[in-house]
C-alpha atoms as a PDB file:
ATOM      1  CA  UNK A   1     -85.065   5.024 136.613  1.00  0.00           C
ATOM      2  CA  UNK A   2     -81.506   5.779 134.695  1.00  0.00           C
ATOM      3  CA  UNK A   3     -83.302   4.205 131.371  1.00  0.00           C
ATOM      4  CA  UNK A   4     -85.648   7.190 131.687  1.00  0.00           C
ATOM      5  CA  UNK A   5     -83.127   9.541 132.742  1.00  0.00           C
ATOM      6  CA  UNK A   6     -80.508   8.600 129.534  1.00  0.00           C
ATOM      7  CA  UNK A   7     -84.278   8.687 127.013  1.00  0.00           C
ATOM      8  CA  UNK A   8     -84.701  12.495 128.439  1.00  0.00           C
ATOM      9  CA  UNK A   9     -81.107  13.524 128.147  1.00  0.00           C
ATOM     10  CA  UNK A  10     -81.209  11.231 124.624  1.00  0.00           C
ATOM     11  CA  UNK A  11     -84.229  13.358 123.253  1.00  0.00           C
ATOM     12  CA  UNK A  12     -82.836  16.841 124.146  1.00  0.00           C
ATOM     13  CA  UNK A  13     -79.608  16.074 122.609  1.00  0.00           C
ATOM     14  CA  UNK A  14     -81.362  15.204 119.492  1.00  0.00           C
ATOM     15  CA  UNK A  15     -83.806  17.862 119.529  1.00  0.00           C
ATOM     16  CA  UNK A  16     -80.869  20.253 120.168  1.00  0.00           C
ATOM     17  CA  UNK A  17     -79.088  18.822 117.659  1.00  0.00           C
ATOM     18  CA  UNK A  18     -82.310  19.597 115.039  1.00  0.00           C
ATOM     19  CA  UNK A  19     -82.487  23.128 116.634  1.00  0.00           C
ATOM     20  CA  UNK A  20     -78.999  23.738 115.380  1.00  0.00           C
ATOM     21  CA  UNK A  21     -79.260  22.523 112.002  1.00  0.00           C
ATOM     22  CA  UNK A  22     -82.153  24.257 111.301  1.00  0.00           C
ATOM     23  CA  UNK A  23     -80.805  27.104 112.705  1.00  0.00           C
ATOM     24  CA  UNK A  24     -77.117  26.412 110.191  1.00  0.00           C
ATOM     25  CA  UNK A  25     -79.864  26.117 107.507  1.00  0.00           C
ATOM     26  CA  UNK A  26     -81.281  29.681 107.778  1.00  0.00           C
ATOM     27  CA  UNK A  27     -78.506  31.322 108.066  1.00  0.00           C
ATOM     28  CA  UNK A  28     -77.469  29.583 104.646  1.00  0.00           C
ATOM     29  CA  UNK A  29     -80.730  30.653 103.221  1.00  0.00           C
ATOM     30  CA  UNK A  30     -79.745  33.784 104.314  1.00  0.00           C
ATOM     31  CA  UNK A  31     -76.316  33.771 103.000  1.00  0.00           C
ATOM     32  CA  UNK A  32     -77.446  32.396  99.514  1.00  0.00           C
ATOM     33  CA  UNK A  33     -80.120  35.030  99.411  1.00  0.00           C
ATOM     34  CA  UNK A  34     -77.425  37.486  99.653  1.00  0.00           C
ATOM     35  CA  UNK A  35     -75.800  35.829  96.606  1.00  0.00           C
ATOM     36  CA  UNK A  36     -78.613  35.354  94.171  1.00  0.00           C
ATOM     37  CA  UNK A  37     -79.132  39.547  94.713  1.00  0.00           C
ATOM     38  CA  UNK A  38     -75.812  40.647  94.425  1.00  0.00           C
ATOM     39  CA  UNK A  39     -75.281  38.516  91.134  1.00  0.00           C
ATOM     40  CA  UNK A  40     -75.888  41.489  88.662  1.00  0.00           C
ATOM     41  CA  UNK A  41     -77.227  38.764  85.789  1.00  0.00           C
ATOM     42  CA  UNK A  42     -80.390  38.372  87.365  1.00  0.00           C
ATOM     43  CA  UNK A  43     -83.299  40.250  86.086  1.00  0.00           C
ATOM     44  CA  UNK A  44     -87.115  41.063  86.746  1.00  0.00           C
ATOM     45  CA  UNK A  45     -87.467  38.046  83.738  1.00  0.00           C
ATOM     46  CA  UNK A  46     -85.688  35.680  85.980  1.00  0.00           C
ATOM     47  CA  UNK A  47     -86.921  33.895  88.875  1.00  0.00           C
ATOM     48  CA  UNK A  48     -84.791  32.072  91.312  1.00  0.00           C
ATOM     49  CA  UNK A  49     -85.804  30.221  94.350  1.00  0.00           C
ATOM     50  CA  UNK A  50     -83.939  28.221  97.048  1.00  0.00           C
ATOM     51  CA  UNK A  51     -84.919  25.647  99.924  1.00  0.00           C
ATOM     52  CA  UNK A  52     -81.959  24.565 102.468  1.00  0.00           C
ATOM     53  CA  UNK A  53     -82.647  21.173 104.663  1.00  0.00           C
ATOM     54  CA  UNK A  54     -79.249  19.859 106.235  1.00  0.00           C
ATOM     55  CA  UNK A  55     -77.227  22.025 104.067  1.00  0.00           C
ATOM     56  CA  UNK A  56     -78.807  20.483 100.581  1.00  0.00           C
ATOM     57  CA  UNK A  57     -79.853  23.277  98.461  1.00  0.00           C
ATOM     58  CA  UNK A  58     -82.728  22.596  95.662  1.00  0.00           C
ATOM     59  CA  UNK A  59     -82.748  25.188  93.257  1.00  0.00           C
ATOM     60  CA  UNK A  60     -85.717  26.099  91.405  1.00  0.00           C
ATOM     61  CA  UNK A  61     -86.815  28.429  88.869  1.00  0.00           C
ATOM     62  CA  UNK A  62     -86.496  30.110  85.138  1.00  0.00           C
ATOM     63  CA  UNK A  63     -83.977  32.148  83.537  1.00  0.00           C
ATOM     64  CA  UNK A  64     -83.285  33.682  79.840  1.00  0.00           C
ATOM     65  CA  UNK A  65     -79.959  32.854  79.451  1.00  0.00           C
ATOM     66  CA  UNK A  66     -78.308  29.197  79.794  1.00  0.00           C
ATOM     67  CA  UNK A  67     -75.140  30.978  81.603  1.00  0.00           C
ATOM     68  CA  UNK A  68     -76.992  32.248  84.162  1.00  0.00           C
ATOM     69  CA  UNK A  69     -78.339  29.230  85.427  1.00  0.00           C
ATOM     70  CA  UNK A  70     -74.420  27.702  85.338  1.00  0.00           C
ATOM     71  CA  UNK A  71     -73.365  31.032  87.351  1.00  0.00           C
ATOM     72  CA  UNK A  72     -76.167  30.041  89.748  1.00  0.00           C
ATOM     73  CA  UNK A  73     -75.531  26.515  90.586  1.00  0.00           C
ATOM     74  CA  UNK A  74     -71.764  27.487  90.862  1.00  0.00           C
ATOM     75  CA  UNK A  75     -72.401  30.739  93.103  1.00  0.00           C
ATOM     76  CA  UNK A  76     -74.360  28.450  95.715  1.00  0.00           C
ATOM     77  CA  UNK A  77     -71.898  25.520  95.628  1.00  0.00           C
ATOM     78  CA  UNK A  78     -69.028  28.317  97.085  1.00  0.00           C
ATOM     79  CA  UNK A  79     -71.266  29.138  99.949  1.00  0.00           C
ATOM     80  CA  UNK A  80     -69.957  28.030 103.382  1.00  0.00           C
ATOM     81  CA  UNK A  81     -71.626  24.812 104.432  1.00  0.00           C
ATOM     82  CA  UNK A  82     -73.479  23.984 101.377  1.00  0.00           C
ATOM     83  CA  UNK A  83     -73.127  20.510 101.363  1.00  0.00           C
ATOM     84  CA  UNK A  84     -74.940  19.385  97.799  1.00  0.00           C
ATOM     85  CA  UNK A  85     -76.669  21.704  95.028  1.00  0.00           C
ATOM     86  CA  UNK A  86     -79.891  19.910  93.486  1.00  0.00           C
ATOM     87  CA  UNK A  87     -81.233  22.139  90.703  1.00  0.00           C
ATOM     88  CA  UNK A  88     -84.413  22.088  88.161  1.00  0.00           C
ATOM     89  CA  UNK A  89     -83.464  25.754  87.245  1.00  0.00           C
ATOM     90  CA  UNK A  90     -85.335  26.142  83.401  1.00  0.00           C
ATOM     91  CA  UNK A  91     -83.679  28.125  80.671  1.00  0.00           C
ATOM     92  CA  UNK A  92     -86.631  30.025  78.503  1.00  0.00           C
ATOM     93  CA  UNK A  93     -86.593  29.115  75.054  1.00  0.00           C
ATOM     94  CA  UNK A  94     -85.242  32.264  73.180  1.00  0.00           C
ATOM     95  CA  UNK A  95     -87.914  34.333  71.243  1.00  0.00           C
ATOM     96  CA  UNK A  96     -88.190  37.386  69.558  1.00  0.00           C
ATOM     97  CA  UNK A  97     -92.380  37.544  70.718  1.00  0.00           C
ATOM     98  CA  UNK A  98     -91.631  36.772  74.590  1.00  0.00           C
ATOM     99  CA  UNK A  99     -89.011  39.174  74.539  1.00  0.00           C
ATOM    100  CA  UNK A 100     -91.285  41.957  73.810  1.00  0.00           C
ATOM    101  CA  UNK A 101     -94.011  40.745  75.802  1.00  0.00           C
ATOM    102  CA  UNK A 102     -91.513  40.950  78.926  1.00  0.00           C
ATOM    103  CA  UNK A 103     -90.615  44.603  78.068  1.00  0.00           C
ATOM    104  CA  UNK A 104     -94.263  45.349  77.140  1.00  0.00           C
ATOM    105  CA  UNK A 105     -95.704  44.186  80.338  1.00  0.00           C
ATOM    106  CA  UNK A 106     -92.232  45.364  82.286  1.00  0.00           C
ATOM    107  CA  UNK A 107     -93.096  49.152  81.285  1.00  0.00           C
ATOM    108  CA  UNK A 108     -96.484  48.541  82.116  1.00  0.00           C
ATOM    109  CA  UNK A 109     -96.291  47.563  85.501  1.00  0.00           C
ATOM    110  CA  UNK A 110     -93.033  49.547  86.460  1.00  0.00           C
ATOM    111  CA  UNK A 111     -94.338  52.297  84.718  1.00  0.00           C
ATOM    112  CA  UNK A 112     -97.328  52.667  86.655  1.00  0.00           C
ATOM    113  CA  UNK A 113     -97.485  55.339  89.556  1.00  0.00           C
ATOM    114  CA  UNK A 114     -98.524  52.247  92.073  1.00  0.00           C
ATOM    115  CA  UNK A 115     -95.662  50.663  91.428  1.00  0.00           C
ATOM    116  CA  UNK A 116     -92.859  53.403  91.426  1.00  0.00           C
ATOM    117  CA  UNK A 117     -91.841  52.868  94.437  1.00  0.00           C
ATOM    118  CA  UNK A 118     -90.899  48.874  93.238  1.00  0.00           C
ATOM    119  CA  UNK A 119     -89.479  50.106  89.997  1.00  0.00           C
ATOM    120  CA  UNK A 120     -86.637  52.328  92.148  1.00  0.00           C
ATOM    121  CA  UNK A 121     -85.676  49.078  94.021  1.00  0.00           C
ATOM    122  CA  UNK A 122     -82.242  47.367  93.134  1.00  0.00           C
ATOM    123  CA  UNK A 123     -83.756  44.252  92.610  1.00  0.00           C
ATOM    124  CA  UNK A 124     -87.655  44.948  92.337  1.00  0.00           C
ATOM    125  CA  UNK A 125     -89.939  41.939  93.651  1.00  0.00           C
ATOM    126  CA  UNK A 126     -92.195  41.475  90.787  1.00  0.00           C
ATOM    127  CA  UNK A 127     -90.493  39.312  87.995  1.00  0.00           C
ATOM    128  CA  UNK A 128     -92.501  38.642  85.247  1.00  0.00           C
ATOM    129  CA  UNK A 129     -91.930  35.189  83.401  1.00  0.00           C
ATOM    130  CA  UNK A 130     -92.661  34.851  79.862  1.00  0.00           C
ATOM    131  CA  UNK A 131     -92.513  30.999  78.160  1.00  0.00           C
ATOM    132  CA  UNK A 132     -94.417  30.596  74.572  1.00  0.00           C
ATOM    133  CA  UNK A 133     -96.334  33.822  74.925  1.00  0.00           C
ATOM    134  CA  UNK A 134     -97.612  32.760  78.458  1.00  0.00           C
ATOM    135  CA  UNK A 135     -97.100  35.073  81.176  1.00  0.00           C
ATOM    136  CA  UNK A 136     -96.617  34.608  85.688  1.00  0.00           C
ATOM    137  CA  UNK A 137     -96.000  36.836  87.537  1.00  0.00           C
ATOM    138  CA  UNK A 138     -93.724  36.139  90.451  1.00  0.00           C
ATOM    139  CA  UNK A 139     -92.519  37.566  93.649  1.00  0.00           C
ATOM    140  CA  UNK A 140     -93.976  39.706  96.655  1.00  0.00           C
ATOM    141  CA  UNK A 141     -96.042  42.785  96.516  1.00  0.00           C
ATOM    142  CA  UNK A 142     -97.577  44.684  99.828  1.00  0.00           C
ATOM    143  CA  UNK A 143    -101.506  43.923  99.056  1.00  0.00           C
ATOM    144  CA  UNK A 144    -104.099  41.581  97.411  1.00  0.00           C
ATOM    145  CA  UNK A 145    -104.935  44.750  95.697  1.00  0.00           C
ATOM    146  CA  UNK A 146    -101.429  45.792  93.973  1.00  0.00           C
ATOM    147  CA  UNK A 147    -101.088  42.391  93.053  1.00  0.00           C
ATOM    148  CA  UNK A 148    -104.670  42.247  91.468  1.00  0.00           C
ATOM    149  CA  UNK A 149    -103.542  45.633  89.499  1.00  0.00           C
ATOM    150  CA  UNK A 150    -100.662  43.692  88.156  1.00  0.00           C
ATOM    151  CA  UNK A 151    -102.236  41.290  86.816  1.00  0.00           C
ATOM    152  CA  UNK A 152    -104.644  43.730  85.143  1.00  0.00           C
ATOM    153  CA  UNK A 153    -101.411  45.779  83.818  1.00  0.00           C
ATOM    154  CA  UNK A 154    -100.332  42.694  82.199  1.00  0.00           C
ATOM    155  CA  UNK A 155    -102.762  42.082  80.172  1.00  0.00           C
ATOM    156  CA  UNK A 156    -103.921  43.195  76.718  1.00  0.00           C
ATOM    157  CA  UNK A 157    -100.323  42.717  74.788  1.00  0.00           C
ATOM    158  CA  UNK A 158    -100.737  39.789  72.931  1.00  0.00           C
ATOM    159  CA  UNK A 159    -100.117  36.997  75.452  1.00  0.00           C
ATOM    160  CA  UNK A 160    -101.918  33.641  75.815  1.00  0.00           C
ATOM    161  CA  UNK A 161    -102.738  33.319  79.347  1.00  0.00           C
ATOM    162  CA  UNK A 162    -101.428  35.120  82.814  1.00  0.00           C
ATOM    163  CA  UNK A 163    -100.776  33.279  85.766  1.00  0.00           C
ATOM    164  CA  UNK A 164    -100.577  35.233  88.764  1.00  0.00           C
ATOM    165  CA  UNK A 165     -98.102  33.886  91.666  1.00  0.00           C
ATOM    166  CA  UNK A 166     -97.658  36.742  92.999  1.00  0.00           C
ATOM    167  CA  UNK A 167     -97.453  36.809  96.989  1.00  0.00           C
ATOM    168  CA  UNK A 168     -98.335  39.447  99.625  1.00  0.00           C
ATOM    169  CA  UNK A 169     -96.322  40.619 102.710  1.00  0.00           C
ATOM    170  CA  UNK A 170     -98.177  39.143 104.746  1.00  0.00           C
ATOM    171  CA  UNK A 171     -99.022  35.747 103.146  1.00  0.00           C
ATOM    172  CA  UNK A 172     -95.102  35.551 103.033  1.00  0.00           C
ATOM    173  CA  UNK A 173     -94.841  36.159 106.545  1.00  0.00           C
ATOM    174  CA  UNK A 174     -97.085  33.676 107.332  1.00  0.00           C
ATOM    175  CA  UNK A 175     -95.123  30.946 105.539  1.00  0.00           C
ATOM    176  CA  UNK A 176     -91.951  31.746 107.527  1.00  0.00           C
END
Protein backbone atom coordinates (compact mmCIF):
# COMPACT_ATOMS: atom_id res chain seq x y z
CA UNK A 1 0.00 0.00 0.00
CA UNK A 2 2.91 2.80 0.78
CA UNK A 3 4.89 1.20 -2.42
CA UNK A 4 1.91 2.47 -4.42
CA UNK A 5 1.48 5.52 -2.55
CA UNK A 6 5.55 6.66 -2.92
CA UNK A 7 5.08 5.31 -7.23
CA UNK A 8 2.03 8.03 -7.36
CA UNK A 9 3.74 10.77 -5.45
CA UNK A 10 7.16 9.46 -7.52
CA UNK A 11 5.34 9.99 -10.97
CA UNK A 12 3.83 13.45 -10.22
CA UNK A 13 7.04 14.73 -9.03
CA UNK A 14 8.57 13.70 -12.22
CA UNK A 15 5.87 14.70 -14.41
CA UNK A 16 5.93 18.08 -12.57
CA UNK A 17 9.31 18.25 -12.88
CA UNK A 18 8.87 17.77 -17.05
CA UNK A 19 5.98 20.35 -16.84
CA UNK A 20 8.48 22.87 -15.59
CA UNK A 21 11.19 22.35 -17.91
CA UNK A 22 9.19 22.49 -20.71
CA UNK A 23 7.62 25.30 -19.47
CA UNK A 24 11.71 27.06 -18.70
CA UNK A 25 12.10 25.93 -22.36
CA UNK A 26 9.39 28.17 -23.92
CA UNK A 27 9.95 30.89 -22.27
CA UNK A 28 13.67 30.60 -23.65
CA UNK A 29 12.27 30.13 -27.06
CA UNK A 30 10.57 33.06 -26.35
CA UNK A 31 13.38 35.03 -25.04
CA UNK A 32 15.74 33.96 -27.97
CA UNK A 33 13.03 34.85 -30.40
CA UNK A 34 13.18 38.23 -29.03
CA UNK A 35 16.94 38.24 -29.77
CA UNK A 36 17.22 36.88 -33.26
CA UNK A 37 14.52 40.05 -34.17
CA UNK A 38 16.04 42.71 -32.45
CA UNK A 39 19.58 41.81 -33.98
CA UNK A 40 19.44 44.47 -36.84
CA UNK A 41 21.94 42.05 -39.16
CA UNK A 42 19.30 39.83 -40.01
CA UNK A 43 17.61 40.18 -43.27
CA UNK A 44 14.63 38.82 -45.49
CA UNK A 45 17.91 36.67 -47.18
CA UNK A 46 18.57 35.15 -43.86
CA UNK A 47 16.81 32.47 -42.18
CA UNK A 48 17.26 31.55 -38.61
CA UNK A 49 15.57 28.90 -36.66
CA UNK A 50 15.78 27.64 -33.04
CA UNK A 51 14.56 24.43 -31.02
CA UNK A 52 15.05 24.53 -27.00
CA UNK A 53 14.85 20.91 -25.09
CA UNK A 54 16.35 21.21 -21.43
CA UNK A 55 17.88 24.47 -22.16
CA UNK A 56 20.07 23.04 -25.35
CA UNK A 57 19.54 25.27 -28.20
CA UNK A 58 20.13 23.78 -31.94
CA UNK A 59 20.47 26.41 -34.28
CA UNK A 60 19.59 26.03 -37.77
CA UNK A 61 19.54 27.92 -40.85
CA UNK A 62 21.39 30.21 -43.71
CA UNK A 63 22.88 33.50 -43.68
CA UNK A 64 25.00 35.85 -46.23
CA UNK A 65 27.53 36.90 -44.14
CA UNK A 66 30.01 34.59 -41.97
CA UNK A 67 29.71 37.34 -39.00
CA UNK A 68 26.34 36.99 -38.67
CA UNK A 69 26.21 33.53 -37.95
CA UNK A 70 29.21 34.24 -35.09
CA UNK A 71 26.83 37.19 -33.72
CA UNK A 72 24.14 34.49 -33.61
CA UNK A 73 25.66 31.68 -31.77
CA UNK A 74 27.11 34.34 -29.33
CA UNK A 75 23.67 36.33 -28.88
CA UNK A 76 21.94 32.92 -27.76
CA UNK A 77 24.81 31.71 -25.54
CA UNK A 78 24.08 35.24 -23.25
CA UNK A 79 20.51 34.25 -22.85
CA UNK A 80 19.49 33.33 -19.27
CA UNK A 81 19.42 29.57 -18.87
CA UNK A 82 20.83 28.53 -22.09
CA UNK A 83 22.73 25.78 -21.07
CA UNK A 84 24.64 24.60 -24.56
CA UNK A 85 24.39 26.21 -28.22
CA UNK A 86 24.49 23.36 -31.03
CA UNK A 87 24.51 25.09 -34.42
CA UNK A 88 24.45 23.93 -38.32
CA UNK A 89 23.81 27.67 -39.20
CA UNK A 90 25.14 27.79 -43.28
CA UNK A 91 26.93 30.81 -44.62
CA UNK A 92 25.79 31.34 -48.55
CA UNK A 93 28.57 31.25 -50.79
CA UNK A 94 29.04 34.94 -51.98
CA UNK A 95 27.83 35.70 -55.60
CA UNK A 96 27.31 38.45 -57.70
CA UNK A 97 24.11 36.25 -59.65
CA UNK A 98 22.32 35.24 -56.19
CA UNK A 99 22.65 38.60 -55.07
CA UNK A 100 20.50 39.93 -57.72
CA UNK A 101 18.23 37.16 -57.80
CA UNK A 102 17.45 37.99 -53.96
CA UNK A 103 16.74 41.69 -54.83
CA UNK A 104 14.95 40.65 -58.06
CA UNK A 105 12.57 38.34 -56.44
CA UNK A 106 12.64 40.71 -53.04
CA UNK A 107 10.98 43.65 -55.20
CA UNK A 108 8.82 41.27 -56.68
CA UNK A 109 7.14 39.90 -53.90
CA UNK A 110 7.36 43.03 -51.53
CA UNK A 111 6.46 45.02 -54.27
CA UNK A 112 3.30 43.46 -54.92
CA UNK A 113 -0.03 45.08 -53.56
CA UNK A 114 -0.79 41.47 -51.72
CA UNK A 115 2.02 41.70 -49.94
CA UNK A 116 2.26 45.42 -48.73
CA UNK A 117 1.08 44.91 -45.78
CA UNK A 118 4.36 42.25 -45.10
CA UNK A 119 6.72 44.62 -46.78
CA UNK A 120 5.79 47.52 -43.88
CA UNK A 121 6.67 44.91 -41.16
CA UNK A 122 10.02 45.37 -39.15
CA UNK A 123 11.04 42.08 -39.80
CA UNK A 124 8.69 40.75 -42.72
CA UNK A 125 8.00 36.82 -42.58
CA UNK A 126 8.87 35.83 -46.01
CA UNK A 127 12.75 35.40 -46.40
CA UNK A 128 13.79 34.35 -49.54
CA UNK A 129 17.03 32.08 -49.69
CA UNK A 130 19.15 32.10 -52.64
CA UNK A 131 22.25 29.25 -52.88
CA UNK A 132 23.77 28.64 -56.61
CA UNK A 133 20.89 30.32 -58.36
CA UNK A 134 18.33 28.11 -56.42
CA UNK A 135 15.67 29.80 -54.66
CA UNK A 136 13.15 28.79 -50.99
CA UNK A 137 11.17 30.62 -49.77
CA UNK A 138 10.84 30.63 -46.02
CA UNK A 139 8.68 31.83 -43.26
CA UNK A 140 4.81 32.33 -42.55
CA UNK A 141 2.25 33.90 -44.72
CA UNK A 142 -1.76 34.10 -43.78
CA UNK A 143 -3.07 31.62 -46.74
CA UNK A 144 -2.29 28.66 -49.08
CA UNK A 145 -3.16 31.23 -51.59
CA UNK A 146 -0.54 34.20 -50.77
CA UNK A 147 1.92 31.69 -50.43
CA UNK A 148 1.04 30.06 -53.88
CA UNK A 149 1.34 33.86 -55.34
CA UNK A 150 4.80 33.93 -53.96
CA UNK A 151 5.98 31.37 -55.41
CA UNK A 152 4.56 32.53 -58.75
CA UNK A 153 6.26 36.14 -58.06
CA UNK A 154 9.46 34.39 -57.80
CA UNK A 155 9.75 33.04 -60.71
CA UNK A 156 10.86 34.05 -64.21
CA UNK A 157 14.41 35.83 -63.13
CA UNK A 158 16.84 33.51 -64.06
CA UNK A 159 16.87 30.99 -61.20
CA UNK A 160 17.25 27.18 -61.34
CA UNK A 161 14.58 25.83 -59.27
CA UNK A 162 12.12 27.34 -56.33
CA UNK A 163 11.41 25.56 -53.36
CA UNK A 164 8.57 26.73 -51.52
CA UNK A 165 8.67 26.29 -47.50
CA UNK A 166 6.64 28.67 -46.91
CA UNK A 167 4.05 28.07 -43.93
CA UNK A 168 0.51 29.34 -43.22
CA UNK A 169 -1.00 30.76 -39.95
CA UNK A 170 -2.68 28.19 -39.36
CA UNK A 171 -0.43 25.21 -40.29
CA UNK A 172 1.94 27.04 -37.75
CA UNK A 173 -0.56 27.02 -35.20
CA UNK A 174 -1.13 23.65 -35.53
CA UNK A 175 2.50 22.68 -34.90
CA UNK A 176 2.56 24.57 -31.58
Amino acid sequence: MKARGFLAAALLTISTAAFAQDRRDVRLADDISRTLQRYPQLSIFDDISAQVENGVVTVTGKVTMPYKKGDVERQIKRIDGVRDVRSTIEVLPVSIFDQQLRYRIARAIYGNPSFWNYASMPNPPIHIIVENGRVTLAGVVNSNVERMLARSLATGFGELSVTNALKTDAEVARTH
